[in-house]
C-alpha atoms as a PDB file:
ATOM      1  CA  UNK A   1     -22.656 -27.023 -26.376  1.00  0.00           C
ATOM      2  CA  UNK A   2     -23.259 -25.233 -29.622  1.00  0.00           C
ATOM      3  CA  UNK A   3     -21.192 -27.029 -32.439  1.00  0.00           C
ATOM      4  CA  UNK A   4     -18.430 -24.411 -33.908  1.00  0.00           C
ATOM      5  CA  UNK A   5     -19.204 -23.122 -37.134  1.00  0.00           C
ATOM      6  CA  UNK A   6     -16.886 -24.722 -39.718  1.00  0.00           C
ATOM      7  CA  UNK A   7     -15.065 -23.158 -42.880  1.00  0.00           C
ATOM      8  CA  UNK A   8     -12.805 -24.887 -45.146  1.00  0.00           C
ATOM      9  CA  UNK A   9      -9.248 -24.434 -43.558  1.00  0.00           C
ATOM     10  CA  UNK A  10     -10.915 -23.108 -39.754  1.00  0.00           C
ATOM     11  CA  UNK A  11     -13.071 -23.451 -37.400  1.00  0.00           C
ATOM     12  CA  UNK A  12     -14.885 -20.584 -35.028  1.00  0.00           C
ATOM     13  CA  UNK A  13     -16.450 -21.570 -31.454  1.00  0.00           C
ATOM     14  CA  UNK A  14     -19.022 -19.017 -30.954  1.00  0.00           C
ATOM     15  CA  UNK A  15     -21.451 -20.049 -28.086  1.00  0.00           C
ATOM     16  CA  UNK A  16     -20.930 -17.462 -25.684  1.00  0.00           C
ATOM     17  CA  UNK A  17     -19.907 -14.331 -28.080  1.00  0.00           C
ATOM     18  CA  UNK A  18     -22.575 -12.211 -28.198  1.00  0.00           C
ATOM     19  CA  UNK A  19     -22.214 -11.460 -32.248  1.00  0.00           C
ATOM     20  CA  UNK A  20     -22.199 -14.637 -33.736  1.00  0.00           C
ATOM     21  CA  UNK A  21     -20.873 -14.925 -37.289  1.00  0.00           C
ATOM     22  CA  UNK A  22     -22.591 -13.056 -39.818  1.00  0.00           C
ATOM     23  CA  UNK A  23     -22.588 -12.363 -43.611  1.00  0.00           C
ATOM     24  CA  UNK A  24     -20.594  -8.638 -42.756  1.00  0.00           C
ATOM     25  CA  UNK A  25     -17.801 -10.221 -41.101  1.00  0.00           C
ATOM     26  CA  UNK A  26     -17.844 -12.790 -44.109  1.00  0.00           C
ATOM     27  CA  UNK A  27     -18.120  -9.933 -46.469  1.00  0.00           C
ATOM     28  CA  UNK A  28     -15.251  -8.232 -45.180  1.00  0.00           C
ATOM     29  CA  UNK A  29     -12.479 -10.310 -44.746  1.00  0.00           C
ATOM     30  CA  UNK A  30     -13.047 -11.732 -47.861  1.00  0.00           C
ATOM     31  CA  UNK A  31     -13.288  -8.211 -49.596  1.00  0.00           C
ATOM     32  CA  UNK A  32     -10.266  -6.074 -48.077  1.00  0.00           C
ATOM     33  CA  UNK A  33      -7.415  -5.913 -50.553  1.00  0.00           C
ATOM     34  CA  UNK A  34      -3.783  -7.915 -49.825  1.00  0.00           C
ATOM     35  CA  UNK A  35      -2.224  -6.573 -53.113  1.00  0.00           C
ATOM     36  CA  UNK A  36       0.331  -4.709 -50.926  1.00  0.00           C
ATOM     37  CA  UNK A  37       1.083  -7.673 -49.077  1.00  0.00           C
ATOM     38  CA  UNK A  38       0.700  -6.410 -44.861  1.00  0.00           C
ATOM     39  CA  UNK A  39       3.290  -7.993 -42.780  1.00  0.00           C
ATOM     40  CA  UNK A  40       1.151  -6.609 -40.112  1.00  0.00           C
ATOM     41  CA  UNK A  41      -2.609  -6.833 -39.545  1.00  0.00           C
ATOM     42  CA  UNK A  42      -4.987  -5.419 -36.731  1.00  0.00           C
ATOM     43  CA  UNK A  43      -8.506  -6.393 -36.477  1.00  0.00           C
ATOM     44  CA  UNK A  44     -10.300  -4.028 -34.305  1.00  0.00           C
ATOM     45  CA  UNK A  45     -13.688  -5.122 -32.421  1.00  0.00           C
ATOM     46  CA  UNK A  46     -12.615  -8.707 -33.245  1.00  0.00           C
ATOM     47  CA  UNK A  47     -15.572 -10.529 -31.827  1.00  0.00           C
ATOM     48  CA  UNK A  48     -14.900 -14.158 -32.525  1.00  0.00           C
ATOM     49  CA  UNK A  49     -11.817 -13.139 -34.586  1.00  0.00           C
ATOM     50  CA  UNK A  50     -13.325 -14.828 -37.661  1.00  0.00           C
ATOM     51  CA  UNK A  51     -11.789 -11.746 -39.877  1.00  0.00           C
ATOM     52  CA  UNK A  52      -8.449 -11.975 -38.241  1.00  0.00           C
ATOM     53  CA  UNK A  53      -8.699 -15.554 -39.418  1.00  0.00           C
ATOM     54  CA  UNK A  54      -9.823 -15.070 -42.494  1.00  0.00           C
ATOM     55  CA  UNK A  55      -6.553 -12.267 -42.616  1.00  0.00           C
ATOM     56  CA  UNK A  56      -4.110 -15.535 -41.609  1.00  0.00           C
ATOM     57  CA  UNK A  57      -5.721 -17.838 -44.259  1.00  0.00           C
ATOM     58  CA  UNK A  58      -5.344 -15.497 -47.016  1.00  0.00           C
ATOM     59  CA  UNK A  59      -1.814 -14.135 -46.081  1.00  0.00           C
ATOM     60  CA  UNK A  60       1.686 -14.047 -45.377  1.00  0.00           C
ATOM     61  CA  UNK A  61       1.474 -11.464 -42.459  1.00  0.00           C
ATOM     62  CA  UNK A  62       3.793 -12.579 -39.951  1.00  0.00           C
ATOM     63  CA  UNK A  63       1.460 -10.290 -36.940  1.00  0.00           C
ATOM     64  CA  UNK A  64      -1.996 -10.157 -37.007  1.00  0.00           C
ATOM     65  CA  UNK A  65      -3.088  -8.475 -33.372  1.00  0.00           C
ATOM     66  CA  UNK A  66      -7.170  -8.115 -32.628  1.00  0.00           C
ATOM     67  CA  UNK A  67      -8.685  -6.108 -30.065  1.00  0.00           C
ATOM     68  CA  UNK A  68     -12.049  -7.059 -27.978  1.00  0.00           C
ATOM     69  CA  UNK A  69     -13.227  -5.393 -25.095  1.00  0.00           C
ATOM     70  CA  UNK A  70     -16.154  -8.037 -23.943  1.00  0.00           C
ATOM     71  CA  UNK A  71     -15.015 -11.007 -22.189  1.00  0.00           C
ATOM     72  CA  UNK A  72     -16.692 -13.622 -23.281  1.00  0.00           C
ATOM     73  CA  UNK A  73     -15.813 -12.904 -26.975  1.00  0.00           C
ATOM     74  CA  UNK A  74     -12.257 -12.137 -26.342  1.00  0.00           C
ATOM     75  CA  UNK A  75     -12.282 -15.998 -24.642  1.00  0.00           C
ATOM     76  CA  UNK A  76     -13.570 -17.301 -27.678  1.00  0.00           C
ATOM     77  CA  UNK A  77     -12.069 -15.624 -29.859  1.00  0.00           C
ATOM     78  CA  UNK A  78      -8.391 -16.162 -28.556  1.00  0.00           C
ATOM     79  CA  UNK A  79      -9.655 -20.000 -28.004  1.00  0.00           C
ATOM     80  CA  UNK A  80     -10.228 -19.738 -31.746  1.00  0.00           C
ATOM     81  CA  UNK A  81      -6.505 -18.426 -31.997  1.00  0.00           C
ATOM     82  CA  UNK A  82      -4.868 -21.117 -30.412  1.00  0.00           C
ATOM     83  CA  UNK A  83      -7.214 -23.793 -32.282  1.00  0.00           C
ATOM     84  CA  UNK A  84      -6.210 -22.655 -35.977  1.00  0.00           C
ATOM     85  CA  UNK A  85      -3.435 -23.245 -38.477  1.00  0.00           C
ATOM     86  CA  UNK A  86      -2.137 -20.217 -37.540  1.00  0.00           C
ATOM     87  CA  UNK A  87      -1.912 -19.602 -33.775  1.00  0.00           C
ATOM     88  CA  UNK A  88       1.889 -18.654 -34.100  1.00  0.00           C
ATOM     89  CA  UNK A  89       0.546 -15.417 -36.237  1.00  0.00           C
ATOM     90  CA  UNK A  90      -2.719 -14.727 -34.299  1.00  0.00           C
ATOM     91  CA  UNK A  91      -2.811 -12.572 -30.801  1.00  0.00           C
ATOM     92  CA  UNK A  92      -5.830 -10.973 -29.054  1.00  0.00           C
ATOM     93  CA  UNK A  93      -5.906  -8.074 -26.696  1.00  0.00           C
ATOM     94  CA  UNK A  94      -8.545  -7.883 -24.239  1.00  0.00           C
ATOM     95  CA  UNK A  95      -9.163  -4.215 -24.086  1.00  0.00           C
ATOM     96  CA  UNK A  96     -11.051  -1.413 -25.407  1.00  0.00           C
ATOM     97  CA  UNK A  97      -9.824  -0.086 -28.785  1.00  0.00           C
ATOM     98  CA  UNK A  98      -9.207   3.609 -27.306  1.00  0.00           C
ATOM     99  CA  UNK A  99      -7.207   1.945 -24.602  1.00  0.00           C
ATOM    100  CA  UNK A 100      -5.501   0.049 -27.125  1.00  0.00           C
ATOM    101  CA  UNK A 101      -4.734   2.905 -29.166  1.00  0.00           C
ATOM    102  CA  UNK A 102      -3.291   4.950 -26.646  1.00  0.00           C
ATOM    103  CA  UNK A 103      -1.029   2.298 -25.472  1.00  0.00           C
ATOM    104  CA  UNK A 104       0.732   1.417 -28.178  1.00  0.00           C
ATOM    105  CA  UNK A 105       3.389   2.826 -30.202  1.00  0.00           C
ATOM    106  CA  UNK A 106       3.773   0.789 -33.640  1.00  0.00           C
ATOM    107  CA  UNK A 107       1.763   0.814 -36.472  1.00  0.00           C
ATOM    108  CA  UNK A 108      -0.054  -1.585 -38.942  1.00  0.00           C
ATOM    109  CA  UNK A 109      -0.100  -1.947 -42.596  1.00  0.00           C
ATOM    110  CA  UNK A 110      -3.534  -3.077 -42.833  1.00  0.00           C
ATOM    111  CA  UNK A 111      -6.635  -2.469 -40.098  1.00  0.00           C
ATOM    112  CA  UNK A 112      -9.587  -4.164 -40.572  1.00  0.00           C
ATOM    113  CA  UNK A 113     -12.696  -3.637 -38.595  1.00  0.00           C
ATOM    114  CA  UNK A 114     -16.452  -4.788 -38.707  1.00  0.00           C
ATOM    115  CA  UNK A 115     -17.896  -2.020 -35.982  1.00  0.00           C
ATOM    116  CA  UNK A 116     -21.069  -2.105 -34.038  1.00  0.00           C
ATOM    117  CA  UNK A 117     -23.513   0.309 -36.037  1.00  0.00           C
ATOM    118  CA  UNK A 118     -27.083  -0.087 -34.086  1.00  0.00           C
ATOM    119  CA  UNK A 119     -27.200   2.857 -32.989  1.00  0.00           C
ATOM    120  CA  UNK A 120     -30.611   3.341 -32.726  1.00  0.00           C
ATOM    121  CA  UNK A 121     -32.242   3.368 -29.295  1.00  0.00           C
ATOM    122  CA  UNK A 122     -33.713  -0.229 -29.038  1.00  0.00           C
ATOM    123  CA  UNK A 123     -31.451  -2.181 -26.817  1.00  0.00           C
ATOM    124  CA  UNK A 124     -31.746  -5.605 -25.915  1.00  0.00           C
ATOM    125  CA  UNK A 125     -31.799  -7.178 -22.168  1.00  0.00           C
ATOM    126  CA  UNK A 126     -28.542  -8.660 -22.341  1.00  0.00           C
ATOM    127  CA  UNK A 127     -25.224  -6.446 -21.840  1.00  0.00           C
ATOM    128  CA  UNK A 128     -22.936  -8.615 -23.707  1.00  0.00           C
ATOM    129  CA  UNK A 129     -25.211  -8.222 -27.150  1.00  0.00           C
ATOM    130  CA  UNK A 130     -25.312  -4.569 -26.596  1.00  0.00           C
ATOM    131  CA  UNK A 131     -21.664  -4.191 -26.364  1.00  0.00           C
ATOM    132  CA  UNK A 132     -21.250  -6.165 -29.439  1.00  0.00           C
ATOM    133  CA  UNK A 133     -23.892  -4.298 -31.041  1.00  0.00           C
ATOM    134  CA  UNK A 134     -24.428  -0.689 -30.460  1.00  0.00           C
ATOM    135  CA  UNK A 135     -21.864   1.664 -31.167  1.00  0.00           C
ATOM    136  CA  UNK A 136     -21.465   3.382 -27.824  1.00  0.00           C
ATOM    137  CA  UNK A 137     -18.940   0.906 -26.645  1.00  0.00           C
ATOM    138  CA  UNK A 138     -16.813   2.200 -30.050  1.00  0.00           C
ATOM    139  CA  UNK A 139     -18.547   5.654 -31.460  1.00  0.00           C
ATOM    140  CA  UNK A 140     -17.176   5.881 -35.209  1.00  0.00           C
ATOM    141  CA  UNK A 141     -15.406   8.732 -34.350  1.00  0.00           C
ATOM    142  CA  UNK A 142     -13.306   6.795 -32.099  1.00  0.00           C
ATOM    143  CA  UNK A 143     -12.766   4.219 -34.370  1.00  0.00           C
ATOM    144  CA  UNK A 144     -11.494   6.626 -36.900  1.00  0.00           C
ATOM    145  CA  UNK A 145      -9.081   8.395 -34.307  1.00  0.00           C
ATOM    146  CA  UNK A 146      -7.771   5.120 -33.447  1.00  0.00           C
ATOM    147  CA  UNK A 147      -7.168   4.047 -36.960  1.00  0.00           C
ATOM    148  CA  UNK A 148      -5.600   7.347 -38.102  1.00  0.00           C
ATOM    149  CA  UNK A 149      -3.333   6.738 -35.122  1.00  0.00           C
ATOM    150  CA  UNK A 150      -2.118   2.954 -35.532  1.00  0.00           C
ATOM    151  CA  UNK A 151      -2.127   2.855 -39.161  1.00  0.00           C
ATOM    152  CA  UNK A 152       1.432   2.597 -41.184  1.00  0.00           C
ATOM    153  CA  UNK A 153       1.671   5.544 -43.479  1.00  0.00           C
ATOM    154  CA  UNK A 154       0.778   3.896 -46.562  1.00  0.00           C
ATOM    155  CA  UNK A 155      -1.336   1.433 -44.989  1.00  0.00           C
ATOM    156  CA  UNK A 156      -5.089   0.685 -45.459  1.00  0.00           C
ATOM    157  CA  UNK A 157      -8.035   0.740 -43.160  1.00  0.00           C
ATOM    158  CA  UNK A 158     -11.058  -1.404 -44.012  1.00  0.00           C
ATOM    159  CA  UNK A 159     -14.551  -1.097 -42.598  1.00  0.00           C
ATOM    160  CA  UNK A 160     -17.876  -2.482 -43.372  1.00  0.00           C
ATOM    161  CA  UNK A 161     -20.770  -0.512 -42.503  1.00  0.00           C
ATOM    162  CA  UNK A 162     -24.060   0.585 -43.282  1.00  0.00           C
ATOM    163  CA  UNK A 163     -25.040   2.235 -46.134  1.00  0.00           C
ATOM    164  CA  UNK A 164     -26.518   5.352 -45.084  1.00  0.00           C
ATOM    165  CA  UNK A 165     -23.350   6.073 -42.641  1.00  0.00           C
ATOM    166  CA  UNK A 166     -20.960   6.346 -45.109  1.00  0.00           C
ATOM    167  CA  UNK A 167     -20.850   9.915 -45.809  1.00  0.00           C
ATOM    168  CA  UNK A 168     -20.717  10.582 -41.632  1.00  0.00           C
ATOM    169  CA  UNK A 169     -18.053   8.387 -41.977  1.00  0.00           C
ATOM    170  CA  UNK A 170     -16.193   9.571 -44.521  1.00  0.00           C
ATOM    171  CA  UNK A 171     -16.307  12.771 -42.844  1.00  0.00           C
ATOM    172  CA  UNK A 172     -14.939  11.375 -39.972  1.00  0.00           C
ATOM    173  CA  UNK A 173     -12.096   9.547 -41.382  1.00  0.00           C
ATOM    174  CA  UNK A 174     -10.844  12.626 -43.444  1.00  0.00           C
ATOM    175  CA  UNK A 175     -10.900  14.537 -39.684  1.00  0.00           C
ATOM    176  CA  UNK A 176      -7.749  11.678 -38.704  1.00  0.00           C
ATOM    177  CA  UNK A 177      -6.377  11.975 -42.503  1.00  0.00           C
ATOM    178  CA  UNK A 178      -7.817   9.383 -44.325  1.00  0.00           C
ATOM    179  CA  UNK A 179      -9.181   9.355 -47.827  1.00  0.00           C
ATOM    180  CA  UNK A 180     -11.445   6.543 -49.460  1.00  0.00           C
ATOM    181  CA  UNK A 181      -9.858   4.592 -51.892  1.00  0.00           C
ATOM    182  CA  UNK A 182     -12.387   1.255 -53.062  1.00  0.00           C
ATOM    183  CA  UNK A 183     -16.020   1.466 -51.704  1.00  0.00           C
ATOM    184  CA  UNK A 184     -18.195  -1.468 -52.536  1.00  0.00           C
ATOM    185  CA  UNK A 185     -21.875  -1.160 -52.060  1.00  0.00           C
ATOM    186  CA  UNK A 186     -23.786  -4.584 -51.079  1.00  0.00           C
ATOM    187  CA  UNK A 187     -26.930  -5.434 -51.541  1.00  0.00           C
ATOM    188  CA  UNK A 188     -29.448  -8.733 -50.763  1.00  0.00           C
ATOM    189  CA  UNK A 189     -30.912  -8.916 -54.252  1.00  0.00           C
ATOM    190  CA  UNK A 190     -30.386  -7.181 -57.374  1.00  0.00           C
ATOM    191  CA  UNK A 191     -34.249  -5.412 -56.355  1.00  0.00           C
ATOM    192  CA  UNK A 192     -33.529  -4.614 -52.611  1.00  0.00           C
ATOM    193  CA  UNK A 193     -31.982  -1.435 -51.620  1.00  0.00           C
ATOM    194  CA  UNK A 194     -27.760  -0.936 -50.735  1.00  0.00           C
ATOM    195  CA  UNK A 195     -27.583  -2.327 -47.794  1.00  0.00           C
ATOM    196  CA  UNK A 196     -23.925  -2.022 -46.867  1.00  0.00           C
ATOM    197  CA  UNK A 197     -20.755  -0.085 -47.631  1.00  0.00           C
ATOM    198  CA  UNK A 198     -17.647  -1.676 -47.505  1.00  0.00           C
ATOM    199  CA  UNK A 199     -14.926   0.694 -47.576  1.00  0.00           C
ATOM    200  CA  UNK A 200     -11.086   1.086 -47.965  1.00  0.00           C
ATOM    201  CA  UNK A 201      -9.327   4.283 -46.437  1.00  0.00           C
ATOM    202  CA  UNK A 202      -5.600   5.279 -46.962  1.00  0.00           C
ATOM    203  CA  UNK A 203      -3.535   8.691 -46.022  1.00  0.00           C
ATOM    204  CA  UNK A 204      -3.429   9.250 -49.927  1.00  0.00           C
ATOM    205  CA  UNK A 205      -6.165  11.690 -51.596  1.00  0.00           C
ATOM    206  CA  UNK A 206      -7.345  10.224 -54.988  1.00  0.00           C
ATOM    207  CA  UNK A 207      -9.797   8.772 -57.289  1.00  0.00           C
ATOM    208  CA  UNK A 208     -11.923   6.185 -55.863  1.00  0.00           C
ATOM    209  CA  UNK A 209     -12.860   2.677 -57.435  1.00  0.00           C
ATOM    210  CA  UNK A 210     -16.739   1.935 -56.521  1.00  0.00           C
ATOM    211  CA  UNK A 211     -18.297  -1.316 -57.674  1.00  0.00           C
ATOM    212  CA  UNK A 212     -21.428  -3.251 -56.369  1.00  0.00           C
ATOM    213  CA  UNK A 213     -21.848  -6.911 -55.176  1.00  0.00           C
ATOM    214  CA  UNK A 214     -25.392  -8.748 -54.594  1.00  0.00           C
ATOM    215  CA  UNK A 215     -25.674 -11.655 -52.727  1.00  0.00           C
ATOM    216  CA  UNK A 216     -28.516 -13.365 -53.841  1.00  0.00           C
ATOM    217  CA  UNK A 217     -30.171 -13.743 -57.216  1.00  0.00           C
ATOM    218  CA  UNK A 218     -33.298 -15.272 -54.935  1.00  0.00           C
ATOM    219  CA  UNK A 219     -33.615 -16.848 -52.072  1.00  0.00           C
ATOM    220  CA  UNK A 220     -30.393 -19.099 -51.869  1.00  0.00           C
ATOM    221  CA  UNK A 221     -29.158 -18.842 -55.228  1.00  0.00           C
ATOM    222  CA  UNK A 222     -26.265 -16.954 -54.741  1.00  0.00           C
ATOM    223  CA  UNK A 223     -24.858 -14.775 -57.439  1.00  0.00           C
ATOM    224  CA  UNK A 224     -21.757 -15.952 -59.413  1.00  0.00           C
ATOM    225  CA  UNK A 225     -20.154 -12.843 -57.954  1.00  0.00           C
ATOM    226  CA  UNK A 226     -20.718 -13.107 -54.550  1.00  0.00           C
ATOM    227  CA  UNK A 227     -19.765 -17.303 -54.752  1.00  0.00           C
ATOM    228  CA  UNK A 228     -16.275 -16.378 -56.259  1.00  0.00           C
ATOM    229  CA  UNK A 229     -15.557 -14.294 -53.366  1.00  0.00           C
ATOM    230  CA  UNK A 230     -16.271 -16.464 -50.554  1.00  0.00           C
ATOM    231  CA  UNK A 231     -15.671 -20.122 -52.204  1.00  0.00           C
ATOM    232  CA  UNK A 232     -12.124 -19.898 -50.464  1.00  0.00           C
ATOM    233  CA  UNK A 233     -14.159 -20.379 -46.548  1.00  0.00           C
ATOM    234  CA  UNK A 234     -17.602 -21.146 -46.785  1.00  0.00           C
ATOM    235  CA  UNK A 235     -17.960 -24.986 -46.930  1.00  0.00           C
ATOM    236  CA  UNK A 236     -20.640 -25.311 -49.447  1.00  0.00           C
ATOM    237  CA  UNK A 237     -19.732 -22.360 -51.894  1.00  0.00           C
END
């Protein structure tokens, strides 16, 4: 039995998800802005639901919903639910997040979602990884629809993807009304290229605030930067 990866205030069992826990997800949930304090939270494509945890730890929102479509991660991750601090807070759907979307009816101050992005055609033997992986099971321009659809009217919609999809995406996200509002561009080291894009949508039209982050300075020295924004989960930070 693999032994569950351990943060400060949580831990995740992720044998048998097919995505196990990555920097992105990290990234992410530690990234995505609280300042207008959500009372609800969805976390679509949840995986092991390490960003929905990551949403209880850091706040007072008294729903925070995921949605996962393979069965083996929506297991774990709901096993992950029920083991935390905050199982009272914490739910996961097992569903697709179209069928999701068009079954329900209220909306959600803050969504939150680390998509699958391979989309190039090298697939792996194993169905489960693919899912997880490759965005056929959740095309961006669903993911957009679905966000435009279930989000509050002045909520936010956070995504982390990679860098050279952002304009598609931002394309796509204006298409269901939304607007960037804080892009962050990540990179490994301060001589590598941008490797991600986190980004922050809302219904509102306006300037948008875009900073940087590395990770490393070289191989496991981490920047100062990229320590203060994790310390709060990763055990040795």
């Amino acid at each position: 039995m693999t032994r569950p990866f351990k943060f400060k205030q949580f831990s995740v069992q992720q044998e048998h998800s097919a995505m196990k826990i990555g920097t992105d997800g990290v990234l992410l949930g530690a990234w995505v802005s609280l300042k207008l304090q959500p009372s609800s939270i969805l976390d679509l494509g949840a995986g092991t639901g390490i960003i929905s945890l990551m949403m209880a730890q850091r706040s007072q929102a008294n729903l925070i919903d995921a949605v996962e479509i393979e069965v083996a991660a929506f297991e774990e991750c709901t096993n992950n639910f029920e083991a935390s601090p905050w199982s009272d807070r914490l739910f996961c759907y097992h569903a697709s997040v179209q069928e999701f979307a068009a079954e329900i009816e209220e909306s959600y101050d803050l969504i939150v979602s680390n998509p699958p992005f391979y989309s190039e055609n090298v697939k792996s033997q194993e169905i489960s990884r693919d899912v997880a992986r490759f965005n056929d099971a959740l095309p961006f321009e669903h993911l957009t629809v679905c966000a435009g659809k279930l989000l509050s009217s002045e909520g936010s919609f956070a995504v982390i993807i990679p860098k050279k999809e952002e304009g598609r995406f931002t394309a796509l996200a204006s298409s269901s009304g939304l607007f960037p509002k804080r892009i962050c561009h990540v990179q490994g080291k301060s001589n590598t290229p941008i490797k991600r894009s986190m980004m922050e949508f809302t219904f509102v039209k306006g300037p948008v605030e875009t900073t940087s982050l590395i990770i490393e300075n070289s191989r496991h020295d981490y920047t100062l930067e990229y320590r203060e924004l994790v310390q709060d989960f990763y055990l040795k930070m």
